[in-house]
Protein backbone atom coordinates (compact mmCIF):
# COMPACT_ATOMS: atom_id res chain seq x y z
CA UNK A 1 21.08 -206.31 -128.15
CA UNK A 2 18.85 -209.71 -128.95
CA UNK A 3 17.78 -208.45 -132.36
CA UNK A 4 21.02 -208.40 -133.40
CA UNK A 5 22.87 -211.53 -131.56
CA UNK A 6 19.44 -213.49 -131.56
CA UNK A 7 17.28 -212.20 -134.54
CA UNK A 8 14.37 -214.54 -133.59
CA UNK A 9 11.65 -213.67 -130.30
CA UNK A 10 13.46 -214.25 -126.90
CA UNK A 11 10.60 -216.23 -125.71
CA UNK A 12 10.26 -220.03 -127.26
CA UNK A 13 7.09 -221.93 -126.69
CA UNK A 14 7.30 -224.04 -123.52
CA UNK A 15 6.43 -224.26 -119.48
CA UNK A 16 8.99 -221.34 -117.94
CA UNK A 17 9.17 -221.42 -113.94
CA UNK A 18 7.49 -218.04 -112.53
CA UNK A 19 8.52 -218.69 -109.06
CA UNK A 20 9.00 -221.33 -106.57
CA UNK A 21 5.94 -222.21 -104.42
CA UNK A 22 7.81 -221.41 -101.30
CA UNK A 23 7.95 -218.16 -102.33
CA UNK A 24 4.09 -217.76 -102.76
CA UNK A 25 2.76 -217.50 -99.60
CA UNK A 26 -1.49 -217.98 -98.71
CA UNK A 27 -2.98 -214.72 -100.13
CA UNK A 28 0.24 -213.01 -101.54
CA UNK A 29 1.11 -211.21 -104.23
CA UNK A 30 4.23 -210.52 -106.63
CA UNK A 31 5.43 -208.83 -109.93
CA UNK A 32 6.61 -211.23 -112.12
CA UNK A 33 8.64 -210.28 -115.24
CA UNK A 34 8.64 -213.02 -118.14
CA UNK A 35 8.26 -213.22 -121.79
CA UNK A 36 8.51 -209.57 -122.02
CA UNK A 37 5.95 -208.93 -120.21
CA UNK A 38 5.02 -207.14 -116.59
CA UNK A 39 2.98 -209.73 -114.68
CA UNK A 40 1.14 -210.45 -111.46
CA UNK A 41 1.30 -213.62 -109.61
CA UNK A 42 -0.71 -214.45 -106.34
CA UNK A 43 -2.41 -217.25 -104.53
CA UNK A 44 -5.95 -217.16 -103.80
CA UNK A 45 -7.59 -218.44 -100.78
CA UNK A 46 -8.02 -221.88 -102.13
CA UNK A 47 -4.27 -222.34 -102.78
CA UNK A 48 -4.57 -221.63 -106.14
CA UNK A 49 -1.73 -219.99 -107.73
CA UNK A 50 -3.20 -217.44 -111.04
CA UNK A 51 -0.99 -215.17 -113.37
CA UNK A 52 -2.46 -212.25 -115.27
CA UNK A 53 -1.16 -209.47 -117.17
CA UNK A 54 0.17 -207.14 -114.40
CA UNK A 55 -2.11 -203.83 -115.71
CA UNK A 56 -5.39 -202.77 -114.67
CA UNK A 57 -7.59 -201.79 -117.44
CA UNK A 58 -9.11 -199.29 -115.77
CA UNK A 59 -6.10 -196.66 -114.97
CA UNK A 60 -3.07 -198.69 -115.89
CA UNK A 61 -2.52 -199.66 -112.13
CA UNK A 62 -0.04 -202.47 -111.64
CA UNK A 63 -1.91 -205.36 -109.93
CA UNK A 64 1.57 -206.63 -108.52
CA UNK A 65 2.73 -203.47 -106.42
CA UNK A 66 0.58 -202.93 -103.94
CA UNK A 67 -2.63 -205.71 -105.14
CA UNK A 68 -3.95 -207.60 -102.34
CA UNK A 69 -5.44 -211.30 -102.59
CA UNK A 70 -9.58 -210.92 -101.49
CA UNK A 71 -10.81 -214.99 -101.67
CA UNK A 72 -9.87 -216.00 -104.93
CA UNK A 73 -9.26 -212.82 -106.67
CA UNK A 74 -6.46 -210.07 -106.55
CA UNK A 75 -7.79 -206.42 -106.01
CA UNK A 76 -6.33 -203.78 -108.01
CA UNK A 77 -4.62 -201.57 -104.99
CA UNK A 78 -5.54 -198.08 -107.06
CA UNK A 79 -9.66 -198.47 -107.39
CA UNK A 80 -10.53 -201.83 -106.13
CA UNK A 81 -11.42 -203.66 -108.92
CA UNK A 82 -10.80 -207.61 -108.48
CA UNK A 83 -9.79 -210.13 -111.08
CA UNK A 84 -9.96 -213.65 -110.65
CA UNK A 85 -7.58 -216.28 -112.09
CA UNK A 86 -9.11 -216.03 -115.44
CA UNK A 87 -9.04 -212.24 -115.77
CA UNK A 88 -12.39 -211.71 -115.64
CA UNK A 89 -13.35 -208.44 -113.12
CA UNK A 90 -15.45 -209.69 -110.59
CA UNK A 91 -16.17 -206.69 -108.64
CA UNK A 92 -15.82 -202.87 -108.54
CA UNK A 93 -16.67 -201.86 -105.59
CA UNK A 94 -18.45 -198.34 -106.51
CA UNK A 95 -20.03 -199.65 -109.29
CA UNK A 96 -22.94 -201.99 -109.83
CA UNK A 97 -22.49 -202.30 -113.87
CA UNK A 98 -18.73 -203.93 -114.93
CA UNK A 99 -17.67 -203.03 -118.08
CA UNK A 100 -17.60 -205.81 -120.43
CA UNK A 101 -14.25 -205.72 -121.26
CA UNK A 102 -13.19 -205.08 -117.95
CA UNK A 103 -10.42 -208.02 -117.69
CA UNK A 104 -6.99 -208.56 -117.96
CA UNK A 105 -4.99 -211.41 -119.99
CA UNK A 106 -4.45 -214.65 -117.87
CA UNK A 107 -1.72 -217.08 -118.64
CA UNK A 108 -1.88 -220.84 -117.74
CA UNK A 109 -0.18 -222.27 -114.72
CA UNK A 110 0.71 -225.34 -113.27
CA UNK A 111 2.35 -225.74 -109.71
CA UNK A 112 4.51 -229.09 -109.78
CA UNK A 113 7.98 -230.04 -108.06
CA UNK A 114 8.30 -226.66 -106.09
CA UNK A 115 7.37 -224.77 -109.24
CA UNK A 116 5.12 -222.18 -110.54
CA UNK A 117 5.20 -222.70 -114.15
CA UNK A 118 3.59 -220.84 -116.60
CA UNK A 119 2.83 -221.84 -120.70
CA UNK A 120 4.44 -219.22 -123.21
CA UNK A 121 3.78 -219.63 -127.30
CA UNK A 122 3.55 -216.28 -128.77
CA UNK A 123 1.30 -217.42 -131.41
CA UNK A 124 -1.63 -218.67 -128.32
CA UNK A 125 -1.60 -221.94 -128.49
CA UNK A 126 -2.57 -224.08 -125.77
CA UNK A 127 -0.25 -226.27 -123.25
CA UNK A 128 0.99 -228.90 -125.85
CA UNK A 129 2.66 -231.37 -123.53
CA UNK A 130 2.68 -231.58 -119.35
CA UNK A 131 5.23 -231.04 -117.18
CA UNK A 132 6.64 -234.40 -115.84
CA UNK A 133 6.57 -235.04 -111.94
CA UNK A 134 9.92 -235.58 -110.91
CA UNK A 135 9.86 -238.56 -108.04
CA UNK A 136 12.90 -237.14 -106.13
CA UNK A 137 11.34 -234.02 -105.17
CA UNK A 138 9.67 -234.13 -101.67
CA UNK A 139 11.05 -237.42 -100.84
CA UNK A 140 12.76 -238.37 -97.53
CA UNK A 141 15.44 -240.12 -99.48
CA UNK A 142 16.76 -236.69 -100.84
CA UNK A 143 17.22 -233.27 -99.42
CA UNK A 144 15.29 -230.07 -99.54
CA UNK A 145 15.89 -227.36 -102.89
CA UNK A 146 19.48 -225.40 -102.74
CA UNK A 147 18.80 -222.79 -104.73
CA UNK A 148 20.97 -220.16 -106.93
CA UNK A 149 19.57 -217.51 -108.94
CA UNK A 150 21.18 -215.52 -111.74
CA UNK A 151 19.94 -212.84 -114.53
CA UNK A 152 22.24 -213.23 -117.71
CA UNK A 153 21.77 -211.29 -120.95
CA UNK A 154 21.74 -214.41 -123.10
CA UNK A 155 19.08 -216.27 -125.19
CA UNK A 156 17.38 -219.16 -123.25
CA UNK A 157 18.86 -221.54 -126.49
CA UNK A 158 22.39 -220.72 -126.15
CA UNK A 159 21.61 -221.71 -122.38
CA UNK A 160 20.02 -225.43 -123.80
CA UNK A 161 22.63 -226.30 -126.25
CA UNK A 162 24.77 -225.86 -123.66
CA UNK A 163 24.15 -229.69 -122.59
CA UNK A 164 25.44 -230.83 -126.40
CA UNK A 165 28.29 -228.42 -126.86
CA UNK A 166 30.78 -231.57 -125.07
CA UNK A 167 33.89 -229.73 -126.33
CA UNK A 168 33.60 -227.08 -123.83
CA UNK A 169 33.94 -228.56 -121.13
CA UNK A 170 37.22 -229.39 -120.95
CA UNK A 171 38.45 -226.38 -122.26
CA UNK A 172 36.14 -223.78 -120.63
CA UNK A 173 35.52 -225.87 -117.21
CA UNK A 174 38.58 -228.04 -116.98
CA UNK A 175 37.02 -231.18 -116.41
CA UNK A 176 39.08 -234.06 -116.56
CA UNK A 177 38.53 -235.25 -119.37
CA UNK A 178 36.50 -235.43 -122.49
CA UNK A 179 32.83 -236.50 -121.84
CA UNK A 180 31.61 -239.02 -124.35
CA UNK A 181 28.04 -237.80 -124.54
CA UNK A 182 24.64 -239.65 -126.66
CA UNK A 183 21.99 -237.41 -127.11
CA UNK A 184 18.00 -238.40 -128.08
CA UNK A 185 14.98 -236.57 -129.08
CA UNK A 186 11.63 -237.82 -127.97
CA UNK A 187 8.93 -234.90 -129.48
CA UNK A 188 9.89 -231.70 -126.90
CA UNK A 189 12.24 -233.78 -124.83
CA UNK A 190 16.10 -234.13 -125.28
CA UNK A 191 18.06 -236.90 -123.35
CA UNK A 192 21.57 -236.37 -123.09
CA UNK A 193 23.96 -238.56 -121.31
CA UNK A 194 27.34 -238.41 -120.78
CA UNK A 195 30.04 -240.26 -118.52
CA UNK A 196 32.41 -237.64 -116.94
CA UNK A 197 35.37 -238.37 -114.17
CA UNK A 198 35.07 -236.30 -111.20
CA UNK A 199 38.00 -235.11 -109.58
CA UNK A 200 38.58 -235.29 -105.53
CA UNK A 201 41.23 -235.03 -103.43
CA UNK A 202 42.18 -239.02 -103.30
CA UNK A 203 41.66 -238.93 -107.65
CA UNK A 204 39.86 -239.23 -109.73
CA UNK A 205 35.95 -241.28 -109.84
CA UNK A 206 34.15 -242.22 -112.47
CA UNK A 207 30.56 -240.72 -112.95
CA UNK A 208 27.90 -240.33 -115.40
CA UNK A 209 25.35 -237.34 -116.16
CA UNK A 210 21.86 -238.06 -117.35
CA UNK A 211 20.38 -234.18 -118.36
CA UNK A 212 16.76 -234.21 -119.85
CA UNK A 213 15.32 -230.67 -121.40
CA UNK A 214 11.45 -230.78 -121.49
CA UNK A 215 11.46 -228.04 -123.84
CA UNK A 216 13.87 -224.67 -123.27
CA UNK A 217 12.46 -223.81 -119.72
CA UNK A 218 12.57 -226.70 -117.55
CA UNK A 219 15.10 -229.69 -117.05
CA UNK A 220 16.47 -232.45 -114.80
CA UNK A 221 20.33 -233.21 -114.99
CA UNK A 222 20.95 -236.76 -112.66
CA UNK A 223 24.61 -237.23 -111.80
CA UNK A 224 26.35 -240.37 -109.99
CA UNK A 225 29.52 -240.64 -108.55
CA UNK A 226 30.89 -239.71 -105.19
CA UNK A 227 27.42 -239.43 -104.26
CA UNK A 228 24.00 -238.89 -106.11
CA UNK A 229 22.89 -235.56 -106.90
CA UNK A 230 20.02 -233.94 -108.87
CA UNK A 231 19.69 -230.31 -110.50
CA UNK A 232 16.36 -229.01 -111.33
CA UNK A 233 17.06 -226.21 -113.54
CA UNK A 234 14.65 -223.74 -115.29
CA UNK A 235 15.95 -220.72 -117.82
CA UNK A 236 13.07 -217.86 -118.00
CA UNK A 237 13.18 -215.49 -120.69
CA UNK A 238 12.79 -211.92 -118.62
CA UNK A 239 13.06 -209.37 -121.64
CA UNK A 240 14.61 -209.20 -125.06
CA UNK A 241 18.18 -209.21 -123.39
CA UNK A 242 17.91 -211.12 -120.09
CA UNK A 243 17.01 -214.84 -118.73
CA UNK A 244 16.37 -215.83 -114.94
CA UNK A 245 18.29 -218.92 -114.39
CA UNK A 246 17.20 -220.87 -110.98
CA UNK A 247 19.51 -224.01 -110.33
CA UNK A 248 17.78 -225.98 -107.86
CA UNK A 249 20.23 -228.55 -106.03
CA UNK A 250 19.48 -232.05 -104.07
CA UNK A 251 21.40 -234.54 -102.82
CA UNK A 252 20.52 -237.77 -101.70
CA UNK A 253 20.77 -239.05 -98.27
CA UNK A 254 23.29 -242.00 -98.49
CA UNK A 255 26.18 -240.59 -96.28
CA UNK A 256 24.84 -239.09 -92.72
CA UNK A 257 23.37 -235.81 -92.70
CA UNK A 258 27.54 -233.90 -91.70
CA UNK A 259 28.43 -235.44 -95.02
CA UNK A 260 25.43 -235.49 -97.44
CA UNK A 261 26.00 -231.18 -96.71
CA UNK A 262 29.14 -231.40 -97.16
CA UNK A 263 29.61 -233.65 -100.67
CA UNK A 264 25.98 -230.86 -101.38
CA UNK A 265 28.01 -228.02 -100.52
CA UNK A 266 31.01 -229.11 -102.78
CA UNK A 267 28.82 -230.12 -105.38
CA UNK A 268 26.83 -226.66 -105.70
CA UNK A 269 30.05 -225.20 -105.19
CA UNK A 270 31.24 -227.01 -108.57
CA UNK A 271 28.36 -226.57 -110.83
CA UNK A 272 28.15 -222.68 -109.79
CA UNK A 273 31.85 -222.24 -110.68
CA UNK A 274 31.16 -223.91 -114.00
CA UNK A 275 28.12 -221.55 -115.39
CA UNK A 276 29.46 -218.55 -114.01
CA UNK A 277 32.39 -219.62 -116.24
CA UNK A 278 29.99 -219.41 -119.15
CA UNK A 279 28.46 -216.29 -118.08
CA UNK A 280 31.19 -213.81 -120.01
CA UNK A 281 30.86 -216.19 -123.41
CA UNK A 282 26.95 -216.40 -123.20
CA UNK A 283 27.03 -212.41 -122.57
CA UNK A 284 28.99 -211.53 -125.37
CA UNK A 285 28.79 -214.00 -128.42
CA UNK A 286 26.74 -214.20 -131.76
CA UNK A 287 24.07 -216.88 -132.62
CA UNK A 288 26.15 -218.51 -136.25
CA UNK A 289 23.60 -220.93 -137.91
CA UNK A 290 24.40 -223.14 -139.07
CA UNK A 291 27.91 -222.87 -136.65
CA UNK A 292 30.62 -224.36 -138.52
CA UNK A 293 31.54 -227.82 -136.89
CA UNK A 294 34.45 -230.18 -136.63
CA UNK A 295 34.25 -233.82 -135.58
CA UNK A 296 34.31 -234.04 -131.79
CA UNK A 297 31.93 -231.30 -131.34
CA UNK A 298 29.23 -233.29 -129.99
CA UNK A 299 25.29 -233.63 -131.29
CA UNK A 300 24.98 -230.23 -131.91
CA UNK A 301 23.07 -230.71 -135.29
CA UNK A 302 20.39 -232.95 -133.43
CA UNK A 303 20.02 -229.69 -131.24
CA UNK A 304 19.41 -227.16 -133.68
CA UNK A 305 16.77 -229.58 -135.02
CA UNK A 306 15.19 -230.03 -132.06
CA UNK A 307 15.05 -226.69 -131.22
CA UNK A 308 12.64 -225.42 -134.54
CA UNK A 309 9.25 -226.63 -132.93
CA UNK A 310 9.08 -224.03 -130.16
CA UNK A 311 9.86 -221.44 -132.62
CA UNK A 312 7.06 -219.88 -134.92
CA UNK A 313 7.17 -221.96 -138.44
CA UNK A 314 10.30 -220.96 -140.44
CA UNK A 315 12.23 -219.21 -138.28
CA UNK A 316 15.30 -220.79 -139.04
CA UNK A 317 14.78 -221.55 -142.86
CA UNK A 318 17.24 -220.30 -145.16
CA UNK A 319 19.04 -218.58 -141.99
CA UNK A 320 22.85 -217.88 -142.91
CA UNK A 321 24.24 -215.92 -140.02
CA UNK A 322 27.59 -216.40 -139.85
CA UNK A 323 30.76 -214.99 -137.88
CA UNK A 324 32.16 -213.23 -140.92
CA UNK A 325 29.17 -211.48 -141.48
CA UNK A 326 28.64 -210.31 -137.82
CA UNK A 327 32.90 -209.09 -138.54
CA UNK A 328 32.08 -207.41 -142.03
């Protein structure tokens, strides 16, 4: 399916959320599926989270079902071999001699903002930028992560240019009106602002939406209005076909705890409705490049500039795919 909607690798170069931390416990373990590839997250006795390539070398084991965390390594749950966070084998336990190629491929991680992220280029390069430290996150002035999860068979840049397609959301969401967005590129990050009218049941209230992309997988959208709000989102390429979306809600505390829930509820509510609205376009549409515009479509042209750096060098050049060709 991607190879002919998305002729280009499903997984861009850029920090792509693995898990939450909350759901990495002291000394556990779990499959991870990203990039394409089976993979095997766990926490080591020093807090450390470490992701490897899920397989044992030895027998093809999968470290994931069944591994167990032992200090800072994860032992294989079919022979007992251990691998520490940088793949290396550490220890077999019937064997005094370790092969020397006895490891498995790590991948780097960083844990920041209730994340497990992990660095993705399929041409090895290392971490080119950090990932920021977003301020609201584990402060008393907002509330704890709402999360939603969804696995959609799109490409993770369809998801991203999303936030400059402004047309659609009046026509596809029914927002109130049509947002006047401005959109900036700073290196790997995209600002894109936009003032939007919110609808409620005494009218309607002005608002604004401040969304930055720090590459393809992770991204902050602010809004202010009724009440402040912040979505942490990140889009993880699974497979050729699928992405794991995680939407990650907070509201700040400026109403009383019965009504900061409440305006939350509503608000998740709202911006659930909205992508699940996209869902059926995302799952069946082609990738045109260059698309054909018309004025009002928003900074859609900045995007698709933007987006070449986390794609091997000339991806794009000379690409022609358009709809009459998919229809031929």
């Amino acid at each position: 399916m991607s190879e002919s909607r998305f002729p280009f690798t499903s997984s861009p170069k850029g920090w792509f959320a693995v898990a939450l931390s909350r759901e990495l416990g002291p000394g556990q373990v779990l499959p991870v599926k990203a990039f394409e590839k089976d993979l095997v997250l766990f926490r080591g006795e020093d807090g450390q989270p470490a992701l490897l390539g899920a397989f044992c070398p030895h027998m093809g084991a999968h470290l994931g079902h069944g591994g167990k965390v032992v200090e800072n390594t994860v032992k294989c749950p079919f022979h007992a071999w251990q691998f520490d966070g940088t793949g290396t084998c550490t220890k077999i336990p019937y064997a005094d001699r370790i092969p020397p190629k006895a490891r498995v491929r790590p991948w780097t991680v960083v844990e920041r903002n209730g994340m497990i992220l992990a660095w993705n280029d399929i041409e090895g390069s290392a971490p080119e930028w950090e990932v920021p430290v977003i301020p609201e996150i584990g402060s008393d002035e907002w509330t704890d992560f709402e999360v939603r999860e969804w696995d959609i068979k799109t490409h993770s840049l369809d998801m991203a240019e999303n936030q400059v397609d402004v047309a659609h959301f009046q026509y596809l969401h029914g927002t109130l009106d049509y947002p006047e967005s401005e959109a900036s590129v700073d290196g790997h990050i995209m600002r894109v602002t936009s003032k939007a009218g919110m609808g409620t049941k005494q009218g309607a209230v002005a608002g604004s939406i401040e969304s930055t992309s720090y590459g393809f997988g992770f991204n902050t959208i602010r809004f202010k209005g009724i009440v402040e709000t912040l979505l942490v989102t990140s889009v993880t390429p699974k497979d050729k076909d699928y992405v794991h979306v995680r939407f990650c809600f907070m509201v700040k505390k400026s109403l009383g705890a019965a009504l900061d829930k409440g305006v939350g509820k509503a608000f998740i509510a709202e911006v659930s409705r909205q992508l699940e609205q996209d869902i059926p376009v995302w799952e069946n549409k082609v990738f045109v490049h260059p698309p054909m515009l018309c004025e009002g479509d928003g900074p859609i042209p900045l995007f698709r500039k933007w987006l070449r750096q986390f794609f091997p060098a000339g991806t794009f050049d000379g690409m022609n795919l358009t709809a009459e060709a998919y229809n031929a």
